[in-house]
C-alpha atoms as a PDB file:
ATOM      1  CA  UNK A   1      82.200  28.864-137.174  1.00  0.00           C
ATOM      2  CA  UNK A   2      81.277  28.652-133.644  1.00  0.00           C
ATOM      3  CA  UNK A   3      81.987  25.798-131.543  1.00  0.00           C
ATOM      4  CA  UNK A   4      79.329  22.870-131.067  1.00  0.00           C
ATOM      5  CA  UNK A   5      77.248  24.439-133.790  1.00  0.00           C
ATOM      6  CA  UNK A   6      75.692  22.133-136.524  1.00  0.00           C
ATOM      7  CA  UNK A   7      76.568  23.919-139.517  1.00  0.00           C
ATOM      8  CA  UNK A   8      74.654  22.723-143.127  1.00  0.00           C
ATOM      9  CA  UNK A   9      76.853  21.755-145.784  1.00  0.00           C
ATOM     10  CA  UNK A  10      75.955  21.381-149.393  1.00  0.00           C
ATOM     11  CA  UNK A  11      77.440  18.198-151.535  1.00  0.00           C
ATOM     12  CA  UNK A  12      77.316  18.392-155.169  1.00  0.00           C
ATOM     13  CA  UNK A  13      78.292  15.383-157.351  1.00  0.00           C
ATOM     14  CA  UNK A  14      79.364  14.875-160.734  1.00  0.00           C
ATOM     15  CA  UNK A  15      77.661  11.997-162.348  1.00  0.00           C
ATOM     16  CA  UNK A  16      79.096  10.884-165.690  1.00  0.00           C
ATOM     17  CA  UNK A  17      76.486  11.388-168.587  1.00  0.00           C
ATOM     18  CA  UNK A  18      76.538   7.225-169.561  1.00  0.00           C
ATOM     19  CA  UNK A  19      76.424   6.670-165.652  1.00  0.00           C
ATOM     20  CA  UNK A  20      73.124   4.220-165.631  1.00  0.00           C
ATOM     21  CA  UNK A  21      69.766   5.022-164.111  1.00  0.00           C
ATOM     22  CA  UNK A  22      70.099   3.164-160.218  1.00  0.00           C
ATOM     23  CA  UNK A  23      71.076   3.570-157.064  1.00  0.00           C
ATOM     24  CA  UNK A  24      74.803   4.439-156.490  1.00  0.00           C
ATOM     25  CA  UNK A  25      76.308   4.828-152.880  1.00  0.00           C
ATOM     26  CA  UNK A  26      79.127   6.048-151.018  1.00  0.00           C
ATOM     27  CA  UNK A  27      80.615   7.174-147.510  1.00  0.00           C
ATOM     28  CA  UNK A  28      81.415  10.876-147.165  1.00  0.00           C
ATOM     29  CA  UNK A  29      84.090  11.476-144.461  1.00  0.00           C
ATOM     30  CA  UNK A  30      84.276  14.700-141.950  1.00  0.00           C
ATOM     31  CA  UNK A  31      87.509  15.291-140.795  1.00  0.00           C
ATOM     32  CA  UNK A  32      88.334  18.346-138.311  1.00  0.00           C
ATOM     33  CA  UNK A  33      91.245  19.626-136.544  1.00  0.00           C
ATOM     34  CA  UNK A  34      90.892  18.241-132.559  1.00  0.00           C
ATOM     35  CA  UNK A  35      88.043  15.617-133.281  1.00  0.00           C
ATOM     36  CA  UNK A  36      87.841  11.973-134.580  1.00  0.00           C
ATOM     37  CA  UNK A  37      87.397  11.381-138.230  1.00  0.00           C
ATOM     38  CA  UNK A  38      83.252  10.703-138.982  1.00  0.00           C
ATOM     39  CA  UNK A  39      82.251   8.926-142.216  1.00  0.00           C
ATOM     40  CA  UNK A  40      78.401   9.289-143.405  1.00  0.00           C
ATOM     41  CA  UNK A  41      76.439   6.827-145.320  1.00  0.00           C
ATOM     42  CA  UNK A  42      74.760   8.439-148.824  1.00  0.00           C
ATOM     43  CA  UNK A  43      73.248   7.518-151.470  1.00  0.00           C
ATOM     44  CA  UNK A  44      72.547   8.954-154.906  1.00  0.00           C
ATOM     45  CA  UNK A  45      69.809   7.794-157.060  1.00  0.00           C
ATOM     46  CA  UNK A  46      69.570   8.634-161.146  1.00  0.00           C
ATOM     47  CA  UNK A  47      66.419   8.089-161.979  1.00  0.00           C
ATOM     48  CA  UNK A  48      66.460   9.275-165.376  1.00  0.00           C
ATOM     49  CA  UNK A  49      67.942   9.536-168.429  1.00  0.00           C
ATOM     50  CA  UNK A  50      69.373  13.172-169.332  1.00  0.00           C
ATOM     51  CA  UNK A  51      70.322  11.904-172.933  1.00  0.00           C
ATOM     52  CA  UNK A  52      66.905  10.996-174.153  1.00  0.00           C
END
């Protein structure tokens, strides 16, 4: 990767199949060699019920 390029990433998550329908959050952190660690705010939302 080149420097001071914003490069996309993709997040995947793997929510349980009796996980409730809601809002569920977390804090992702970036870490990379020669800068300071970076931790971003998310939130996942299940809105339905797979099971149904």
């Amino acid at each position: 990767m080149e420097a001071n390029k914003l490069q996309p990433v993709w997040v995947s998550f793997d929510i349980p199949e009796d996980a409730e329908a809601g809002t569920y959050q977390c804090t992702l952190t970036a870490t990379a060699e020669g800068i300071d660690e970076r931790g971003y705010s998310c939130r996942c939302y299940r809105i339905y019920d797979r099971r149904s």
